[in-house]
PDB file of N, CA and C in Angstrom:
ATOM      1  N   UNK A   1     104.961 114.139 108.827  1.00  0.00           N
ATOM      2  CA  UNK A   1     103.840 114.908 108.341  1.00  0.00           C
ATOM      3  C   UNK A   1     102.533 114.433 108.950  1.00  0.00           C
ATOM      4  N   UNK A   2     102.322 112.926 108.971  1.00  0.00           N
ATOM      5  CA  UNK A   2     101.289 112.425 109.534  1.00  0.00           C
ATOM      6  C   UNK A   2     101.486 111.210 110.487  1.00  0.00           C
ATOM      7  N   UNK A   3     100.992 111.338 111.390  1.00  0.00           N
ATOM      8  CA  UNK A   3     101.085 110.243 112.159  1.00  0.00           C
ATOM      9  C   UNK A   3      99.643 110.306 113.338  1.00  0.00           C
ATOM     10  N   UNK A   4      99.730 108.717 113.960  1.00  0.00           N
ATOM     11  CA  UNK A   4      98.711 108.300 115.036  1.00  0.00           C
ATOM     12  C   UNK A   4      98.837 109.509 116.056  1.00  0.00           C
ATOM     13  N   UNK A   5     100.506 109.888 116.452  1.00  0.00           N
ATOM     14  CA  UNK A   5     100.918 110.933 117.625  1.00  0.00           C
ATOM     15  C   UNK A   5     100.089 112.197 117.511  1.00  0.00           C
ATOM     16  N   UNK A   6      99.894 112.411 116.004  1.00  0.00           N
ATOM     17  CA  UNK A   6      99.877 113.496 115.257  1.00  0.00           C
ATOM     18  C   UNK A   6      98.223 113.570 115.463  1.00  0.00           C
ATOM     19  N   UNK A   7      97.459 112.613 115.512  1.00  0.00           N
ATOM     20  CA  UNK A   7      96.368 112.452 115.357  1.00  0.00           C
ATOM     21  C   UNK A   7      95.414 113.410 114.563  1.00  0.00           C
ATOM     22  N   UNK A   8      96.030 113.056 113.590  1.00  0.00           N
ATOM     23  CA  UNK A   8      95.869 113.535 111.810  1.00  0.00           C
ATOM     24  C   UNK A   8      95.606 112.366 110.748  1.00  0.00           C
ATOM     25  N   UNK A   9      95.920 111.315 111.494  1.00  0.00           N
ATOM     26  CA  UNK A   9      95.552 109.619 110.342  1.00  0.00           C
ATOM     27  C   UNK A   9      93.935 109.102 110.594  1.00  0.00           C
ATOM     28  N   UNK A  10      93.576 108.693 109.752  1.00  0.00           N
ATOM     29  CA  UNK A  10      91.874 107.908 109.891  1.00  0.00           C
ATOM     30  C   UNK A  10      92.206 106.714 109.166  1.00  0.00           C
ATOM     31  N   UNK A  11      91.090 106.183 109.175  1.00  0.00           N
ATOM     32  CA  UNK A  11      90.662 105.138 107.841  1.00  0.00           C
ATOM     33  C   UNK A  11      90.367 105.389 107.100  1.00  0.00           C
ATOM     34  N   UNK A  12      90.692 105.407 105.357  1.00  0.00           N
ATOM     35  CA  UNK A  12      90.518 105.666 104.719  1.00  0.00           C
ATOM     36  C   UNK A  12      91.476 106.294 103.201  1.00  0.00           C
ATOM     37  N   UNK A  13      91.445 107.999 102.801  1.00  0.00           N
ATOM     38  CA  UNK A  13      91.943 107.995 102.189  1.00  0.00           C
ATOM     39  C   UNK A  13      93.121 108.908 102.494  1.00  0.00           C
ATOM     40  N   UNK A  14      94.235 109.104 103.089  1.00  0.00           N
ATOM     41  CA  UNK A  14      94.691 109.987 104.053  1.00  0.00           C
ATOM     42  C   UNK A  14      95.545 111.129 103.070  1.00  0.00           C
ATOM     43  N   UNK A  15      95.280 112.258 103.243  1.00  0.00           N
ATOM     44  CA  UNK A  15      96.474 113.541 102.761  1.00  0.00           C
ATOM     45  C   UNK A  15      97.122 114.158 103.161  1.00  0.00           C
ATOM     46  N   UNK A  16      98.549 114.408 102.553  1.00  0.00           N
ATOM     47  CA  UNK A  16      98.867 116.003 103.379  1.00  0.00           C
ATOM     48  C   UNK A  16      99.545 116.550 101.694  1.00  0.00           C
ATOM     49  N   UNK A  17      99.310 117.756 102.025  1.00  0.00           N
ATOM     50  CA  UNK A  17      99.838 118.651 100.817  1.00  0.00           C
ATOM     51  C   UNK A  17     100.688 119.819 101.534  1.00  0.00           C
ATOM     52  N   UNK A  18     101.779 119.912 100.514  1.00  0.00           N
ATOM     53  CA  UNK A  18     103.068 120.373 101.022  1.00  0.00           C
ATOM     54  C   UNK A  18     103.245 121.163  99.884  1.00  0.00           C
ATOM     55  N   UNK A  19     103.925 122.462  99.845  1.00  0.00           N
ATOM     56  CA  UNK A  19     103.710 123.920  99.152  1.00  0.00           C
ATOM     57  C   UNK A  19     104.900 123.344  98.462  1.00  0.00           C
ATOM     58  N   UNK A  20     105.133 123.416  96.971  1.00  0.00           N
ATOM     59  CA  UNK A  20     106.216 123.020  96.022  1.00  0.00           C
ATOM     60  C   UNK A  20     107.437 123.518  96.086  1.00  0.00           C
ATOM     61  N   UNK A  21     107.247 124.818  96.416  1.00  0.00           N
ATOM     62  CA  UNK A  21     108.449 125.987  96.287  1.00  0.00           C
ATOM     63  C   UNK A  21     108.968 125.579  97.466  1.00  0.00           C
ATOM     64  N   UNK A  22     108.368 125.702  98.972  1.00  0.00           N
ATOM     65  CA  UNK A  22     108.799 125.624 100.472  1.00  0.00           C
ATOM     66  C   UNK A  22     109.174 124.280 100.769  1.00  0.00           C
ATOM     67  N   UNK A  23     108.294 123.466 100.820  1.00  0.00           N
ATOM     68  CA  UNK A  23     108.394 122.245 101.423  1.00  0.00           C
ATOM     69  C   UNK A  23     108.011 122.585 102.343  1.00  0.00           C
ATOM     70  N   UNK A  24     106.865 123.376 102.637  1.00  0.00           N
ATOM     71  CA  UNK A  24     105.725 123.671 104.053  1.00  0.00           C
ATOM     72  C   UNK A  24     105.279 122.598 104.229  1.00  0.00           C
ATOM     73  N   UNK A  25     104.730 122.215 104.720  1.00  0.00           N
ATOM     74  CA  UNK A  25     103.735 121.205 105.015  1.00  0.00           C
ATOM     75  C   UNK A  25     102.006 122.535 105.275  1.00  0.00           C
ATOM     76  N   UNK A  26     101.514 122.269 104.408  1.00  0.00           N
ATOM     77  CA  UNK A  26     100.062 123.435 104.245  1.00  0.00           C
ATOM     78  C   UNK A  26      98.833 122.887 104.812  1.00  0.00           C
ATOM     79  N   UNK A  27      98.489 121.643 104.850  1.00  0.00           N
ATOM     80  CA  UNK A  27      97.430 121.066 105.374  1.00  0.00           C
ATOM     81  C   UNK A  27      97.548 119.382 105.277  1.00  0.00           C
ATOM     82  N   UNK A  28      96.608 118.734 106.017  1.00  0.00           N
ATOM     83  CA  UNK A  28      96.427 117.456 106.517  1.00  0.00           C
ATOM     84  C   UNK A  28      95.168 117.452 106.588  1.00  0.00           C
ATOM     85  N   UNK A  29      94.718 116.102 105.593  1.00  0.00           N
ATOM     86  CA  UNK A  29      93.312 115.803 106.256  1.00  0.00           C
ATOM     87  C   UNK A  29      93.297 114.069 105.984  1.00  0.00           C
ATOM     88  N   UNK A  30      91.909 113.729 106.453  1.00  0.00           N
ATOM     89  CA  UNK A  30      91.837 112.362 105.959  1.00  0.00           C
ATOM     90  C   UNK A  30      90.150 112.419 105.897  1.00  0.00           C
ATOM     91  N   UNK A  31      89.969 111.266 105.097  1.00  0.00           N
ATOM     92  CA  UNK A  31      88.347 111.043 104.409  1.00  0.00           C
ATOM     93  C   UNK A  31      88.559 109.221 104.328  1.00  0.00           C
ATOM     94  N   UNK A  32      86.987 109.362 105.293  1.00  0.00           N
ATOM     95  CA  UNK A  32      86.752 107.742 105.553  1.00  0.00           C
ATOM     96  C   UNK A  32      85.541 107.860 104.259  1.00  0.00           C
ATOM     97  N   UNK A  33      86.452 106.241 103.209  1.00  0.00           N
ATOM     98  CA  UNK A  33      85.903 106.103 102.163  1.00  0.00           C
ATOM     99  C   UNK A  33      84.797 104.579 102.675  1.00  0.00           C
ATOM    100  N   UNK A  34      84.572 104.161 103.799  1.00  0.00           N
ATOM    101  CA  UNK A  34      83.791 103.177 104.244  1.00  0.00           C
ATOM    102  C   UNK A  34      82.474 103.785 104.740  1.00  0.00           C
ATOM    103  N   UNK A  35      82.899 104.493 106.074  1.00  0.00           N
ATOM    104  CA  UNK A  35      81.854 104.654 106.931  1.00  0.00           C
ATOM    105  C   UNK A  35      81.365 106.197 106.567  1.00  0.00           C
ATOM    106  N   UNK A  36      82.324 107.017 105.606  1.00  0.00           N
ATOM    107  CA  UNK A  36      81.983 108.631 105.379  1.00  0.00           C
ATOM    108  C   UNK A  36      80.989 108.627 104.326  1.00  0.00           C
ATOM    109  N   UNK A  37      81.326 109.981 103.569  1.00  0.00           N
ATOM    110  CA  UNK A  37      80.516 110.443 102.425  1.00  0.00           C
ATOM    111  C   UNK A  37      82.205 110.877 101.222  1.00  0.00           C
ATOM    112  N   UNK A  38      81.648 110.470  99.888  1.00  0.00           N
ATOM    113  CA  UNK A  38      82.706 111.169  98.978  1.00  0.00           C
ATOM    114  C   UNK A  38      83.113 112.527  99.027  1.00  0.00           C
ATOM    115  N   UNK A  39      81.552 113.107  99.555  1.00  0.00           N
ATOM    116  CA  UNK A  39      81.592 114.769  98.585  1.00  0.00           C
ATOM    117  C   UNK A  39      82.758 115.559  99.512  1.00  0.00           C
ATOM    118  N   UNK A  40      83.040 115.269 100.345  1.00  0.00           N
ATOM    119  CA  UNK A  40      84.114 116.025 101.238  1.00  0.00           C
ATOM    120  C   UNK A  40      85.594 115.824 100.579  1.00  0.00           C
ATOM    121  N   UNK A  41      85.691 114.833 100.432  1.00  0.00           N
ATOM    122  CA  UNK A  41      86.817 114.674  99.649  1.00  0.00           C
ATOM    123  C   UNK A  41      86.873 114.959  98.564  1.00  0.00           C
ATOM    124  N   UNK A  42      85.895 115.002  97.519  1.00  0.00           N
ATOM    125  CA  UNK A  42      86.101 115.579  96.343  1.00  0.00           C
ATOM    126  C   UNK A  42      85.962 117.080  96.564  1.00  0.00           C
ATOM    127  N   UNK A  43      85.387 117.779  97.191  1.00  0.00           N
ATOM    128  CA  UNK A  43      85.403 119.691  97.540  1.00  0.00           C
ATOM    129  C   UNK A  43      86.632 119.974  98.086  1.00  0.00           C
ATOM    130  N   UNK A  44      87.451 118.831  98.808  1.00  0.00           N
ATOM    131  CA  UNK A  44      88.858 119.098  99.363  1.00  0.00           C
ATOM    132  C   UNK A  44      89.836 119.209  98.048  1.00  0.00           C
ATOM    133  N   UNK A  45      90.103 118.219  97.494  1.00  0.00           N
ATOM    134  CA  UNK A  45      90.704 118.301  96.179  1.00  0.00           C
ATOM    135  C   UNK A  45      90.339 119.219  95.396  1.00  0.00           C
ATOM    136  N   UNK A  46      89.414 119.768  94.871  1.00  0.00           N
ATOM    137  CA  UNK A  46      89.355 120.700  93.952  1.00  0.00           C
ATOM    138  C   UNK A  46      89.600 122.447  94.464  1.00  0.00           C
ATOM    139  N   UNK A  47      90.459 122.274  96.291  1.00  0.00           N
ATOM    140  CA  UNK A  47      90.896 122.880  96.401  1.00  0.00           C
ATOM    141  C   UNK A  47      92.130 123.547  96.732  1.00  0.00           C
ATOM    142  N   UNK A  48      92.573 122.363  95.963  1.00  0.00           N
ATOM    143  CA  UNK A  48      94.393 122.057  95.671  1.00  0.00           C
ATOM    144  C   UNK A  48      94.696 123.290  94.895  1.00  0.00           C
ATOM    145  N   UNK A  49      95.486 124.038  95.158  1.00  0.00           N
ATOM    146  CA  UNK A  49      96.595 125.026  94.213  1.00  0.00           C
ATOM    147  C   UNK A  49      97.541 124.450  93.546  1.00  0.00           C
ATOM    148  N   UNK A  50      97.446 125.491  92.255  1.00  0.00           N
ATOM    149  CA  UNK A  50      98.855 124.869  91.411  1.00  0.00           C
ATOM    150  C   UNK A  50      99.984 124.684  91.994  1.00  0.00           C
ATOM    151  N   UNK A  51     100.844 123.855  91.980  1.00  0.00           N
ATOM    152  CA  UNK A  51     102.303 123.899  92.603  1.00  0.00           C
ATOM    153  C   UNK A  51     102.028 122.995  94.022  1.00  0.00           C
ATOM    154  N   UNK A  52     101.379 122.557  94.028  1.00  0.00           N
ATOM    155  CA  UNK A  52     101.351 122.096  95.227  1.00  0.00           C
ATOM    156  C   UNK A  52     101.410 120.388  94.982  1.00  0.00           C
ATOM    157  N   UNK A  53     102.349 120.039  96.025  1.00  0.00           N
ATOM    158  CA  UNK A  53     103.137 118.300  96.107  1.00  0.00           C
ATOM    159  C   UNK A  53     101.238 117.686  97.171  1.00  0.00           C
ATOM    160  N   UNK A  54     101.008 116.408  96.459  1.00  0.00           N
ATOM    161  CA  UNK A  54      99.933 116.076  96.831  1.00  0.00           C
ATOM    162  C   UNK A  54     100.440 114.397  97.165  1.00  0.00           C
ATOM    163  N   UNK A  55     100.363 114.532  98.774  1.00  0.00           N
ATOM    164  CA  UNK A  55     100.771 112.808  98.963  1.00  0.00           C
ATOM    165  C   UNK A  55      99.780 112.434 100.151  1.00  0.00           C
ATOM    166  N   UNK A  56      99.440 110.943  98.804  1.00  0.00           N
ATOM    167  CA  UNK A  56      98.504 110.190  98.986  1.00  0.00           C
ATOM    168  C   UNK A  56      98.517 108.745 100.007  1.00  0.00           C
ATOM    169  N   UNK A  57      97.912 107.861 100.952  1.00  0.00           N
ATOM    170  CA  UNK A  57      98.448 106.613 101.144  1.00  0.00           C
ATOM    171  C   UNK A  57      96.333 106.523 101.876  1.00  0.00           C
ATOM    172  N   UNK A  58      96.062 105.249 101.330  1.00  0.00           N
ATOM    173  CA  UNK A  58      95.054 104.706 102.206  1.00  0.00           C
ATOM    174  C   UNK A  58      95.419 103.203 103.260  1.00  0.00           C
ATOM    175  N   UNK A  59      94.511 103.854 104.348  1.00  0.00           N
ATOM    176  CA  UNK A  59      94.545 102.862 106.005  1.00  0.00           C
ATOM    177  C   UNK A  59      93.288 101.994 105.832  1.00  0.00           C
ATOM    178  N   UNK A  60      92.961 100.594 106.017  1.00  0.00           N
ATOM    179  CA  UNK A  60      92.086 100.001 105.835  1.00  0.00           C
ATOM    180  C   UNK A  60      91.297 100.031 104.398  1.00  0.00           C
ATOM    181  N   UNK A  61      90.198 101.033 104.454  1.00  0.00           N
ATOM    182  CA  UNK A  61      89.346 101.016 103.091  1.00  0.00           C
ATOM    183  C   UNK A  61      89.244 102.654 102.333  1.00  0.00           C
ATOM    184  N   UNK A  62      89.836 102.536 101.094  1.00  0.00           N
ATOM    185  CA  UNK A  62      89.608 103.681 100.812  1.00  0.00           C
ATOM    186  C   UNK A  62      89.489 104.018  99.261  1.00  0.00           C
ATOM    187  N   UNK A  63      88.649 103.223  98.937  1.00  0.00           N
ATOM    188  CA  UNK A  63      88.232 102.460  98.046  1.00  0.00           C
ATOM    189  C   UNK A  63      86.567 102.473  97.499  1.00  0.00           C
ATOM    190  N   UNK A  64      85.706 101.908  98.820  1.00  0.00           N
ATOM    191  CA  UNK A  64      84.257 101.986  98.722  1.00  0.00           C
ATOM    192  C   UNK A  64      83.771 102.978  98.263  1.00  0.00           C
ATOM    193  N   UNK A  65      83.418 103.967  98.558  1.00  0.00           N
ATOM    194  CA  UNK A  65      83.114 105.555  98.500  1.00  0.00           C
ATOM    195  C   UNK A  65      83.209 106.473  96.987  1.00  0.00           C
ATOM    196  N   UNK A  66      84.534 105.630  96.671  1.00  0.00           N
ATOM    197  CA  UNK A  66      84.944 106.287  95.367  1.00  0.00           C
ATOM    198  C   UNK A  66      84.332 106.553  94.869  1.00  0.00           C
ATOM    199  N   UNK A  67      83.904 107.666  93.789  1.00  0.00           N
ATOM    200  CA  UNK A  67      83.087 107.361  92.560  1.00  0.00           C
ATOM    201  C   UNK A  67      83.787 108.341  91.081  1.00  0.00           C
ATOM    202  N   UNK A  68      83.402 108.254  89.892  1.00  0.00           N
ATOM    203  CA  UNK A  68      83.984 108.478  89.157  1.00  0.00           C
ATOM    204  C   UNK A  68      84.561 109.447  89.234  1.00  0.00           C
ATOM    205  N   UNK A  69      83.962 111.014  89.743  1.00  0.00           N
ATOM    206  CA  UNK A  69      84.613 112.513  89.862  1.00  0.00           C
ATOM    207  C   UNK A  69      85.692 112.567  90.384  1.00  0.00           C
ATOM    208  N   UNK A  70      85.643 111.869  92.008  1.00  0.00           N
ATOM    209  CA  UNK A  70      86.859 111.917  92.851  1.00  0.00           C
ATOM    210  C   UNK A  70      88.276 111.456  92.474  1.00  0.00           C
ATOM    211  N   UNK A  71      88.232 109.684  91.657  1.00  0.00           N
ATOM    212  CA  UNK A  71      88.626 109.131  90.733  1.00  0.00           C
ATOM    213  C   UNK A  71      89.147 110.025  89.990  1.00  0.00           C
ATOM    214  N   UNK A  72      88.804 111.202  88.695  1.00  0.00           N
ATOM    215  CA  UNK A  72      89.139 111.467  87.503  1.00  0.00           C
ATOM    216  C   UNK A  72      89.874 112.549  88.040  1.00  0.00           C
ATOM    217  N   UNK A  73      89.643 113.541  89.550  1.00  0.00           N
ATOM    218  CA  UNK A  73      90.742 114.234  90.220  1.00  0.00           C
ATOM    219  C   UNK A  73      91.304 113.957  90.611  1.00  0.00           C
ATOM    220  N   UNK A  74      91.494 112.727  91.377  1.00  0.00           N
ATOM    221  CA  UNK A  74      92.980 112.477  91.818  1.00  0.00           C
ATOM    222  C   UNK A  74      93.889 111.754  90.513  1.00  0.00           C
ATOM    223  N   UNK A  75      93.617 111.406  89.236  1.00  0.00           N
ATOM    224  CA  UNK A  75      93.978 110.861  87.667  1.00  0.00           C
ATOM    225  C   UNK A  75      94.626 112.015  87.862  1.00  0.00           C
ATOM    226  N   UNK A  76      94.152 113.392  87.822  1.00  0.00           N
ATOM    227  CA  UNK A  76      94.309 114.932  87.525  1.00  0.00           C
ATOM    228  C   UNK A  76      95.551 115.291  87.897  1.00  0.00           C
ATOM    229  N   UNK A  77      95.685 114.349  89.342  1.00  0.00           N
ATOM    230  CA  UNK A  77      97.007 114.969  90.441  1.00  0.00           C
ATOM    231  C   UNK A  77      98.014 114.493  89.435  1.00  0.00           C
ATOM    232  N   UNK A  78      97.937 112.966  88.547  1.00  0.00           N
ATOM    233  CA  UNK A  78      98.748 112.494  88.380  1.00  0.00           C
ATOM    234  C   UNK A  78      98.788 110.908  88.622  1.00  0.00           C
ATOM    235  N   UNK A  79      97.701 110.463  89.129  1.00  0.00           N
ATOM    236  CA  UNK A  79      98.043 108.755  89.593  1.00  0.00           C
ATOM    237  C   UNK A  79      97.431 108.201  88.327  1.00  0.00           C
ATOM    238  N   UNK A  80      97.892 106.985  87.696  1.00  0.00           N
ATOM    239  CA  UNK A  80      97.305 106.118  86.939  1.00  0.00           C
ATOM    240  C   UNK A  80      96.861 105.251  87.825  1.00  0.00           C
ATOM    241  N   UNK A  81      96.924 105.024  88.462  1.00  0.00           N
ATOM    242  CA  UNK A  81      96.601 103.800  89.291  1.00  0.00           C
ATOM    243  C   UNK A  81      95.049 104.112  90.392  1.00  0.00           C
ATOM    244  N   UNK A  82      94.472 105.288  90.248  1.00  0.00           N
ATOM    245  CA  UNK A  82      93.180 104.956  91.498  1.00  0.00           C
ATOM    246  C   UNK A  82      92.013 104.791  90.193  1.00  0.00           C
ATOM    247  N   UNK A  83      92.300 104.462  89.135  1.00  0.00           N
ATOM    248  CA  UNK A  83      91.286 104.028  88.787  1.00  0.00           C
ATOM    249  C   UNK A  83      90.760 102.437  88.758  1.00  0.00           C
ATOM    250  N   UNK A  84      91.635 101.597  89.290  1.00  0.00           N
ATOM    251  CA  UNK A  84      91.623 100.488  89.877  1.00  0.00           C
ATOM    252  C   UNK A  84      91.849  99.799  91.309  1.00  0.00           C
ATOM    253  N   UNK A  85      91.588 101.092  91.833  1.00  0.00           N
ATOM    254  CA  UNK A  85      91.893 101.067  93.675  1.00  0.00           C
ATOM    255  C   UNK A  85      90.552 100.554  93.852  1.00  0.00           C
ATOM    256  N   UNK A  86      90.890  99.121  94.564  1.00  0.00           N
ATOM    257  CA  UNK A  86      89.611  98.465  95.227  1.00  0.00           C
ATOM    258  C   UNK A  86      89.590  98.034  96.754  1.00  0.00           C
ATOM    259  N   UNK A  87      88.699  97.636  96.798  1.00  0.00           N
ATOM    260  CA  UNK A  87      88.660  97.459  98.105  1.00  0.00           C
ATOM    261  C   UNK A  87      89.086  96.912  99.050  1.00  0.00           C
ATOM    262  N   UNK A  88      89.688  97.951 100.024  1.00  0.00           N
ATOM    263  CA  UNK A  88      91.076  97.156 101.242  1.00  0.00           C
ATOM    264  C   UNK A  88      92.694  97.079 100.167  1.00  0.00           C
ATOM    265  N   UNK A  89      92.797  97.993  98.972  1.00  0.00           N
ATOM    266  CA  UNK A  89      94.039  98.272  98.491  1.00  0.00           C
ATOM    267  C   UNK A  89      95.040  98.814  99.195  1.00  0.00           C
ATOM    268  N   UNK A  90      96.082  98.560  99.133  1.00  0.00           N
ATOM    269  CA  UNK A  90      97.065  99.285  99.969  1.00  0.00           C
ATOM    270  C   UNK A  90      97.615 100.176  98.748  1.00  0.00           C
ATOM    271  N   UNK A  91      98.009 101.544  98.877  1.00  0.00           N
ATOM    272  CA  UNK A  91      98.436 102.356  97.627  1.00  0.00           C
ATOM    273  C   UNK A  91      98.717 103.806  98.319  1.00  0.00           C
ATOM    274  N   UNK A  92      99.976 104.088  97.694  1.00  0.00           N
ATOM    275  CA  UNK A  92     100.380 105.501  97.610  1.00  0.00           C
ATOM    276  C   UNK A  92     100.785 105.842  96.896  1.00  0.00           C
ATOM    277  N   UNK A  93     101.011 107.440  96.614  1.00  0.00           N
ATOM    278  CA  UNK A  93     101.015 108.323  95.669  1.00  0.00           C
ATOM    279  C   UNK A  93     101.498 109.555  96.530  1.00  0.00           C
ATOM    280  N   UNK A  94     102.361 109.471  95.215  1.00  0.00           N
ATOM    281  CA  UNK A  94     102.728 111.317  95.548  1.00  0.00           C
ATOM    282  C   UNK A  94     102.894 112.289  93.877  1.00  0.00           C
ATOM    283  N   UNK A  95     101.901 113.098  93.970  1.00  0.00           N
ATOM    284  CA  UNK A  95     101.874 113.878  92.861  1.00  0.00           C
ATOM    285  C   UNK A  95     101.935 115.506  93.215  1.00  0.00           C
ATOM    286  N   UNK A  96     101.420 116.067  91.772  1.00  0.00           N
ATOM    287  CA  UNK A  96     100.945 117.738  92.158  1.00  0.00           C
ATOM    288  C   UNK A  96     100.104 118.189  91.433  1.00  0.00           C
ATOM    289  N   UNK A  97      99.362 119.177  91.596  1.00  0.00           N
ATOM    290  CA  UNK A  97      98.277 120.038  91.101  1.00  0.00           C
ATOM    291  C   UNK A  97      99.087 120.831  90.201  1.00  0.00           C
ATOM    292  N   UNK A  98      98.852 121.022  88.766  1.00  0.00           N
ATOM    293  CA  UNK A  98      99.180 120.903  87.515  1.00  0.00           C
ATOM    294  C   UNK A  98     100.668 120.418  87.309  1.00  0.00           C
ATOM    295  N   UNK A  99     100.415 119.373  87.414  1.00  0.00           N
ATOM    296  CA  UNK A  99     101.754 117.913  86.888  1.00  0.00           C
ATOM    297  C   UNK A  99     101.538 117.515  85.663  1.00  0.00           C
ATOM    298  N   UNK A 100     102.349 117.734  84.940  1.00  0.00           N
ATOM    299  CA  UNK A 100     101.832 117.562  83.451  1.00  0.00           C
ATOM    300  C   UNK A 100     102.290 116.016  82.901  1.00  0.00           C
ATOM    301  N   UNK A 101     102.640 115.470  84.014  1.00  0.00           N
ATOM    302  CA  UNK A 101     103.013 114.408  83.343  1.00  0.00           C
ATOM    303  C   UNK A 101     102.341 113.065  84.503  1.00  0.00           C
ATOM    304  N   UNK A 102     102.709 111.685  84.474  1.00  0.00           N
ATOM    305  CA  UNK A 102     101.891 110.835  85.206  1.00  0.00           C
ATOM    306  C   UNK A 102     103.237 110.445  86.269  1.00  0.00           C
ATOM    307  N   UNK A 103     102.411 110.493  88.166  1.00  0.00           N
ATOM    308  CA  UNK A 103     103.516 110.503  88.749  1.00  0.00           C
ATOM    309  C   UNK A 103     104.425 109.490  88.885  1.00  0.00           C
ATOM    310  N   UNK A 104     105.673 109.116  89.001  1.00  0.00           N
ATOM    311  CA  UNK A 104     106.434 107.911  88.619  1.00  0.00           C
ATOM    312  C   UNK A 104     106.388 107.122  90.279  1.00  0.00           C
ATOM    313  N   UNK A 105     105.811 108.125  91.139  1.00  0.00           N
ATOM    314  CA  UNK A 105     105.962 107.774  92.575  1.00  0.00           C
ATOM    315  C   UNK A 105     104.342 107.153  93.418  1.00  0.00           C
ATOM    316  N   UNK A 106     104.262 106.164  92.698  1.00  0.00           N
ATOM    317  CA  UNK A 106     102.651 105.684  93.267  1.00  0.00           C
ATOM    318  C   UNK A 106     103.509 103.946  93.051  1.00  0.00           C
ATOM    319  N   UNK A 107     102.175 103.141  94.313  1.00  0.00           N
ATOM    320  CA  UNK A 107     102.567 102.338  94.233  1.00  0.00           C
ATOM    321  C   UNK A 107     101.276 101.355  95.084  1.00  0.00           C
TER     322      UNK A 107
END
């Protein structure tokens, strides 16, 4: 889905979201939580569709940048865990946009 070849990976907080029903692969992005801005990443997420598989992994720092909104949407996807993602964490996640439950697949 993502790779260096692919040159689709950054530093930071990296995504790809994959259609629930298909197993498309629908989009790829990544957001540098060091040297970027939040608001891109939080306008990206809040334009997640229902049903849709949301997998997460940060490269170097992806962490800094955070701030509570971005935080309480990706909680939303399903992670318990980025509300203690600090700085230079290694962590992934794989959730979905209305997951009603907390994902068992973060780490």
């Amino acid at each position: 889905l993502m790779s260096g070849v692919k040159n689709n990976v950054g530093r930071g907080i990296n995504i790809a979201l994959v259609n629930g029903k298909t197993g498309e692969l629908l989009d790829t992005k990544f957001f540098d939580m060091w040297g970027g801005e939040v608001a891109p990443l939080i306008e990206f997420l809040k334009t997640i569709q229902d049903g849709t598989i949301v997998l997460m992994t940060t490269y170097d720092d992806g962490a800094t940048k955070l701030n509570e909104e971005a935080r309480k949407l990706i909680a939303e996807l399903g992670s318990t865990s980025i509300t203690n993602l600090g700085f230079r964490d290694n962590w992934v996640f794989c959730g979905g946009k209305g997951i009603k439950t907390k994902s068992p697949f973060e780490q």
